[in-house]
Protein backbone atom coordinates (compact mmCIF):
# COMPACT_ATOMS: atom_id res chain seq x y z
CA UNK A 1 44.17 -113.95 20.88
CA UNK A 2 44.83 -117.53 19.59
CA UNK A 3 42.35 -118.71 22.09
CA UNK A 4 39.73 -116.18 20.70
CA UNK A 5 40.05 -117.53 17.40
CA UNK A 6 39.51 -120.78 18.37
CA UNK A 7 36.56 -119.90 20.56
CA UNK A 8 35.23 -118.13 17.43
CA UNK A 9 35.73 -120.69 14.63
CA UNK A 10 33.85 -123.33 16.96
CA UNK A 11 30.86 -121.40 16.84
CA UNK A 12 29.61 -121.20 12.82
CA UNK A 13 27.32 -119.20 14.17
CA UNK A 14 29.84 -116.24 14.71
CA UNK A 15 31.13 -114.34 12.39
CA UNK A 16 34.79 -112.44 12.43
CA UNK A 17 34.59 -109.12 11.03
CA UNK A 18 38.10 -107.59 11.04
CA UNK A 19 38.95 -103.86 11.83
CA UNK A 20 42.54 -104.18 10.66
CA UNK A 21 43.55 -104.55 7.00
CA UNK A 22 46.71 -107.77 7.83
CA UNK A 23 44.61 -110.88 8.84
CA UNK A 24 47.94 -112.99 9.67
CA UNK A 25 46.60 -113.87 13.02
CA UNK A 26 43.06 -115.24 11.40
CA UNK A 27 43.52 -119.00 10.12
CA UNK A 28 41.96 -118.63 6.82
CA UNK A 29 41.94 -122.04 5.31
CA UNK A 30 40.37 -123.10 8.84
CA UNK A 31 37.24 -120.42 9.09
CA UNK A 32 36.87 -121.75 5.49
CA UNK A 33 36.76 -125.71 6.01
CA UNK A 34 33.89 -124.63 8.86
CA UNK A 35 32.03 -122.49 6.41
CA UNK A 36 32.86 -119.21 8.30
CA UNK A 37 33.32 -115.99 6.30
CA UNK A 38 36.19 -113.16 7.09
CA UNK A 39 35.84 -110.04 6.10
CA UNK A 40 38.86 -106.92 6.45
CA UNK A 41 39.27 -103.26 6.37
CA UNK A 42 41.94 -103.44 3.13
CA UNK A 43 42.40 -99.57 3.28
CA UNK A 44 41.71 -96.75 5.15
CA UNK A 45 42.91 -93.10 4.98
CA UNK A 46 46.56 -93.71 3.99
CA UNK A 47 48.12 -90.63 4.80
CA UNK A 48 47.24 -91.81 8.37
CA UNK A 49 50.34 -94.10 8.36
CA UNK A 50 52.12 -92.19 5.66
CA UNK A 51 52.28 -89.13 7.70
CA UNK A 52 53.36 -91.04 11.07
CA UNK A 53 56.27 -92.32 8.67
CA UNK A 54 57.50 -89.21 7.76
CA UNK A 55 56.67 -87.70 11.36
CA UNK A 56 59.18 -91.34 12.84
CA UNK A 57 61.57 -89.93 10.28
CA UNK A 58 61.79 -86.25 11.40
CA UNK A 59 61.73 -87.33 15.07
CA UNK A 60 64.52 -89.71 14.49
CA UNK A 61 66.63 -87.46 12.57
CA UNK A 62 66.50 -84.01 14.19
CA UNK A 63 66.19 -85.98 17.49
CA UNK A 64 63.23 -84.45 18.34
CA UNK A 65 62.28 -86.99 21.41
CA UNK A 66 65.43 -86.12 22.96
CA UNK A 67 65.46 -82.35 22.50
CA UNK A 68 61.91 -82.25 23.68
CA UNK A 69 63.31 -84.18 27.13
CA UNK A 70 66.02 -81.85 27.83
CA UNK A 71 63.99 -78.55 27.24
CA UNK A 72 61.50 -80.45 29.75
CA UNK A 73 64.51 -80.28 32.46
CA UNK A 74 65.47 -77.09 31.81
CA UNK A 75 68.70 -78.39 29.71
CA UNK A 76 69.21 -76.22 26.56
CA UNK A 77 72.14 -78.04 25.40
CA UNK A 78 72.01 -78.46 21.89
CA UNK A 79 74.97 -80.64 21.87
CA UNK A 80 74.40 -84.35 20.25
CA UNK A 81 71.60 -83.26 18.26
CA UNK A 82 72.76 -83.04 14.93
CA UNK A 83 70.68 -84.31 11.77
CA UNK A 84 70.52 -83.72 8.12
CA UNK A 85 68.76 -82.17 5.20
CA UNK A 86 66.31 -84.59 3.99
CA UNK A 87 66.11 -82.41 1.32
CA UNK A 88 67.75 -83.96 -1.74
CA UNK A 89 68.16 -87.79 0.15
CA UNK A 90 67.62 -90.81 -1.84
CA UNK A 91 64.09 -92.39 -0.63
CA UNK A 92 64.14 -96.04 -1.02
CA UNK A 93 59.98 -97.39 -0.77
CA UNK A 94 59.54 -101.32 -0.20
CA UNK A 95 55.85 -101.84 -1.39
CA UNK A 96 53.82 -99.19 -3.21
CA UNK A 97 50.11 -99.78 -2.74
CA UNK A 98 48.12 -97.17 -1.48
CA UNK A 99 50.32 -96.28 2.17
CA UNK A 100 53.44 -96.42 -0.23
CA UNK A 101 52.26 -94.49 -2.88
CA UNK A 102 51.23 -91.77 -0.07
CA UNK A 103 54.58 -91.78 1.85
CA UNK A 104 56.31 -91.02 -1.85
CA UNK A 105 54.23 -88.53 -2.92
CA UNK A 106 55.24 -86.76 0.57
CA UNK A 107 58.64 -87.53 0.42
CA UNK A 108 58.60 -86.02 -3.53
CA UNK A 109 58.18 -82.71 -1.92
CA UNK A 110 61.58 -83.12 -0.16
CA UNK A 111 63.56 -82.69 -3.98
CA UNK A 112 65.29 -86.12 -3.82
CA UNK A 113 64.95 -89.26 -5.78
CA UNK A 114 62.07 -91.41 -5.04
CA UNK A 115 63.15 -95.17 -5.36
CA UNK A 116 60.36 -97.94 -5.43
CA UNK A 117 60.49 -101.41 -5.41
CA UNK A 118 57.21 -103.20 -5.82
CA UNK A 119 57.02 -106.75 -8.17
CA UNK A 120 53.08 -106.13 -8.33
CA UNK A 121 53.47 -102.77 -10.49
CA UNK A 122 53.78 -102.17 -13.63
CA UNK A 123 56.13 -99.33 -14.52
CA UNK A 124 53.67 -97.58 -16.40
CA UNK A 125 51.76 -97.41 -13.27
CA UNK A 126 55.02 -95.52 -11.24
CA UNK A 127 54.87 -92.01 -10.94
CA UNK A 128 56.93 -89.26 -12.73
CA UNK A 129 58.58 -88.52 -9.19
CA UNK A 130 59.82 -91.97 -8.56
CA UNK A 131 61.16 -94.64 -10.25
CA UNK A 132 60.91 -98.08 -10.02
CA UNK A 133 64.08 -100.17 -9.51
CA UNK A 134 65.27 -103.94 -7.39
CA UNK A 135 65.78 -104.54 -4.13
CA UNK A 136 69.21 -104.52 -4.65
CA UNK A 137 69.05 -100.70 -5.70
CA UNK A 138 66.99 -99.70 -2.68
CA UNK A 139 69.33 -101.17 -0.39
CA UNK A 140 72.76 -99.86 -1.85
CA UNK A 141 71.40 -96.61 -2.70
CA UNK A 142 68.73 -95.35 -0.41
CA UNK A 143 69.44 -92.82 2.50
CA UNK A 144 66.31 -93.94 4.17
CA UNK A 145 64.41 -96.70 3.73
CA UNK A 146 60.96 -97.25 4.16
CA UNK A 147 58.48 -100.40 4.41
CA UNK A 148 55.70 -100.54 3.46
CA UNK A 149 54.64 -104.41 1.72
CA UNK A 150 52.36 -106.85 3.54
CA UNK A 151 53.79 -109.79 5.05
CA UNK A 152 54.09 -112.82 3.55
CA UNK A 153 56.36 -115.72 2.68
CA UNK A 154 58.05 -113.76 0.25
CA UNK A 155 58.76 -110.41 2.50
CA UNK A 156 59.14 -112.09 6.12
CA UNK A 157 62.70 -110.66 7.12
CA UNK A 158 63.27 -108.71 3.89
CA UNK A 159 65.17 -106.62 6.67
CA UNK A 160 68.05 -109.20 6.73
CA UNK A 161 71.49 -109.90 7.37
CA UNK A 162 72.26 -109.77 3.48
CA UNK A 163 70.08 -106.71 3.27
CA UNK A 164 71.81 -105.21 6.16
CA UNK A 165 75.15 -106.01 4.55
CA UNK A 166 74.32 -103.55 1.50
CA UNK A 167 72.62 -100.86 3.29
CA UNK A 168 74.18 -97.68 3.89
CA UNK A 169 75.76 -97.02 7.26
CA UNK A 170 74.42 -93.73 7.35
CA UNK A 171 71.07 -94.95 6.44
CA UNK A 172 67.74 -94.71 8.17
CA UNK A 173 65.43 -97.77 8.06
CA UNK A 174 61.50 -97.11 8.81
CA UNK A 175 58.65 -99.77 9.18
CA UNK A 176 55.05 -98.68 9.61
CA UNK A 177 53.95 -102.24 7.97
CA UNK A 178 54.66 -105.31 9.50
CA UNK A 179 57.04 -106.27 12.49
CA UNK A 180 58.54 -109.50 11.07
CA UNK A 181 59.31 -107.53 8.08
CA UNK A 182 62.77 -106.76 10.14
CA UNK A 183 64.70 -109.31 11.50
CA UNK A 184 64.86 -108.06 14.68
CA UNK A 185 67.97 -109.63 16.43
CA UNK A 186 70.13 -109.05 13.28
CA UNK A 187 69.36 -105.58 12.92
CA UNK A 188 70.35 -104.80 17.21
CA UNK A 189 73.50 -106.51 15.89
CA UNK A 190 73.51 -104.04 12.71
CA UNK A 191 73.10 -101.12 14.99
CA UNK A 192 75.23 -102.35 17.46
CA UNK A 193 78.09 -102.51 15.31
CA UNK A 194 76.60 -99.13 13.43
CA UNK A 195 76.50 -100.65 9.97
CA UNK A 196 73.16 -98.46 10.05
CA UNK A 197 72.72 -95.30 10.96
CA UNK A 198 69.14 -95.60 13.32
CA UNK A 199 65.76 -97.65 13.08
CA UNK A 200 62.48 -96.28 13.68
CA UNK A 201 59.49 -98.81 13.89
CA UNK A 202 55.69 -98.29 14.62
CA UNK A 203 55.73 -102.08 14.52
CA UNK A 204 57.98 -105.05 16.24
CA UNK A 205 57.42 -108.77 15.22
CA UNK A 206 56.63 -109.89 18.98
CA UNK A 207 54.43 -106.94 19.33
CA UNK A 208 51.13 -109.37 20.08
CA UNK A 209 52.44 -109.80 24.11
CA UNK A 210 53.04 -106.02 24.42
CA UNK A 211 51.32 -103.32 22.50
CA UNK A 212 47.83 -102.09 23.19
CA UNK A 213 48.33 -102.15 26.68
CA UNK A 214 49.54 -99.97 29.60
CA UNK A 215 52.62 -101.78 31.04
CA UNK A 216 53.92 -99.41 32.41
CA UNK A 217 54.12 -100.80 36.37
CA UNK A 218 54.74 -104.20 34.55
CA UNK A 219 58.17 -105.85 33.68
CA UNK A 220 58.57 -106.74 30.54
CA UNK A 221 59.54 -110.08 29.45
CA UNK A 222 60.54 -109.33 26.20
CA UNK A 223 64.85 -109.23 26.11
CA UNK A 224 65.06 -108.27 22.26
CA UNK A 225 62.73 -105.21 22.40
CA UNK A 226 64.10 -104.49 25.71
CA UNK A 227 67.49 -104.53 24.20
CA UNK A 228 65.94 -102.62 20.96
CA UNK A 229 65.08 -99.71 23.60
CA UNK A 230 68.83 -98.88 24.80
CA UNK A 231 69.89 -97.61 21.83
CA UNK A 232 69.71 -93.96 21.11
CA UNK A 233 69.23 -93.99 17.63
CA UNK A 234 66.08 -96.07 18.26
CA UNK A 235 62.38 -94.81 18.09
CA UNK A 236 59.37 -96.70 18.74
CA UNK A 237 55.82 -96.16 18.72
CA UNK A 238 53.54 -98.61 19.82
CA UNK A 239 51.70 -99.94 16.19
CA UNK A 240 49.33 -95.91 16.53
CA UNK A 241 50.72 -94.82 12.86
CA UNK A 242 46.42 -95.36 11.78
CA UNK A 243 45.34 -93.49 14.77
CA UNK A 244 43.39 -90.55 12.99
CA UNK A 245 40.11 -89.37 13.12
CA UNK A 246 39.53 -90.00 9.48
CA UNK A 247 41.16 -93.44 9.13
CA UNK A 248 38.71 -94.56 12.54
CA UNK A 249 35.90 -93.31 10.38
CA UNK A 250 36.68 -94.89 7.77
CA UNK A 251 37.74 -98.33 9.65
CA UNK A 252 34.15 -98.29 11.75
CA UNK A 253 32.16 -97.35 8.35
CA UNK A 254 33.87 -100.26 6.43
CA UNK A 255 33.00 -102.93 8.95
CA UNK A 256 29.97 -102.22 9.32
CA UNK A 257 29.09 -102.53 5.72
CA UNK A 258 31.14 -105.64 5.81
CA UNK A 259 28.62 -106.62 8.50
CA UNK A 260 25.67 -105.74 6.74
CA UNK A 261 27.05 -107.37 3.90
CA UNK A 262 27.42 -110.71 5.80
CA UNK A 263 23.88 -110.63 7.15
CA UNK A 264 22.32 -110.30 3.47
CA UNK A 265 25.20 -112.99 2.71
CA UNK A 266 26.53 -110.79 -0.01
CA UNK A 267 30.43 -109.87 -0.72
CA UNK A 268 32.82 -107.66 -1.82
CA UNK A 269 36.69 -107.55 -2.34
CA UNK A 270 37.08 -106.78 1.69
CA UNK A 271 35.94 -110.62 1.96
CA UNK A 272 38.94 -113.35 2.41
């Protein structure tokens, strides 16, 4: 990928038209000092990712994966697969642009309390269902947290040891965002020591070496999301929470007007 970039910003002929809405692997300040626009796909259908949230959730708490492998064998057992009403939980959101605002209003129909923190919103803007509170809140309070912020300076490893240290031990954290969002070794060392209660992640911060690809004859070289897979009260899907119909419809119709855009050397917002 890094090589690909380079390739690409050496020729000012070529221009980079992103199908992803994070752009952390684009050098921005470097396609700009050669002159090189970047354009993004900012949004696209967020219930896509909102609804593999809540689906990472569900699996993860009524063990779903591993009842599905035992009825597979024949094994009926229902023995170890306990979970509980989400009905009533506190929801803790981290970030509540459009993905966030989707995963709450979900979650609203669940009964509980809705807890947002976001330090780009106004509270007028919030909801009646939720209500917006600090970081501190979300992590004392929440029965399942979710992320949902970009990643930047500001919200690289907002996942963690301090975080971990007020976080509930029964509590579920979810990412469908941004793999460095979690700090990954501290949290095996949080769920090794059960200070939290499981982690389900559509995302991992060294993702770039694995995901997207069929490894599956391959060893993987990768100790910390090797060590991330032993424990049962782990779930991971490989970065797929966008993979709908509507959001690739939406993802191939906004790049190529970001395209056609670039050829009549026009803009809009999707431009960096």
């Amino acid at each position: 990928m890094e090589n690909f970039f380079a390739l690409t910003f050496s020729q000012k002929s070529v221009t980079p038209v992103l199908r992803c809405a994070g752009f952390n692997n684009v050098d921005i300040a470097h396609a700009k000092s050669l002159g090189i626009k970047v354009a993004r796909v900012p949004a696209y259908s967020p219930f896509s990712v909102a609804e593999h949230t809540l689906a990472l959730l569900l699996c993860l708490n009524r063990k779903i994966h591993k009842a599905y492998n035992r009825v597979k064998e024949s094994n009926f057992n229902i023995e170890g697969l306990e979970g509980f009403d989400i009905h009533q939980k506190t929801i803790g959101i981290i970030g509540f642009g459009n993905i966030g605002k989707a995963f709450g209003q979900i979650m609203s129909g669940f009964g509980g309390e809705i807890l947002v923190y976001d330090p780009f919103i106004n509270k007028k803007d919030i909801p009646v269902y939720a209500k917006l509170v600090d970081l501190n809140t979300i992590f004392k309070e929440a029965d399942v947290i979710s992320l949902h912020c970009p990643l930047n300076e500001d919200t690289k490893y907002i996942i963690d040891q301090k975080a971990l240290s007020l976080i509930k031990t029964s509590a579920f954290i979810i990412n469908t965002s941004r793999g460095a969002l979690i700090d990954t070794q501290v949290t095996i060392k949080a769920l090794k020591s059960k200070s939290i209660a499981g982690l389900a992640i559509d995302v991992y911060e060294y993702e770039k070496d694995i995901f997207f690809r069929d490894m599956s004859g391959e060893i993987i070289n990768d100790e910390i999301f090797e060590r991330l897979l032993t424990f049962p009260n782990v779930l991971v899907t490989a970065h797929q929470a966008f993979l709908t119909k509507e959001a690739l419809e939406e993802i191939a119709n906004t790049t190529l007007n970001n395209a056609v855009l670039m050829e009549k050397s026009k803009s809009n917002l999707n431009f960096l």
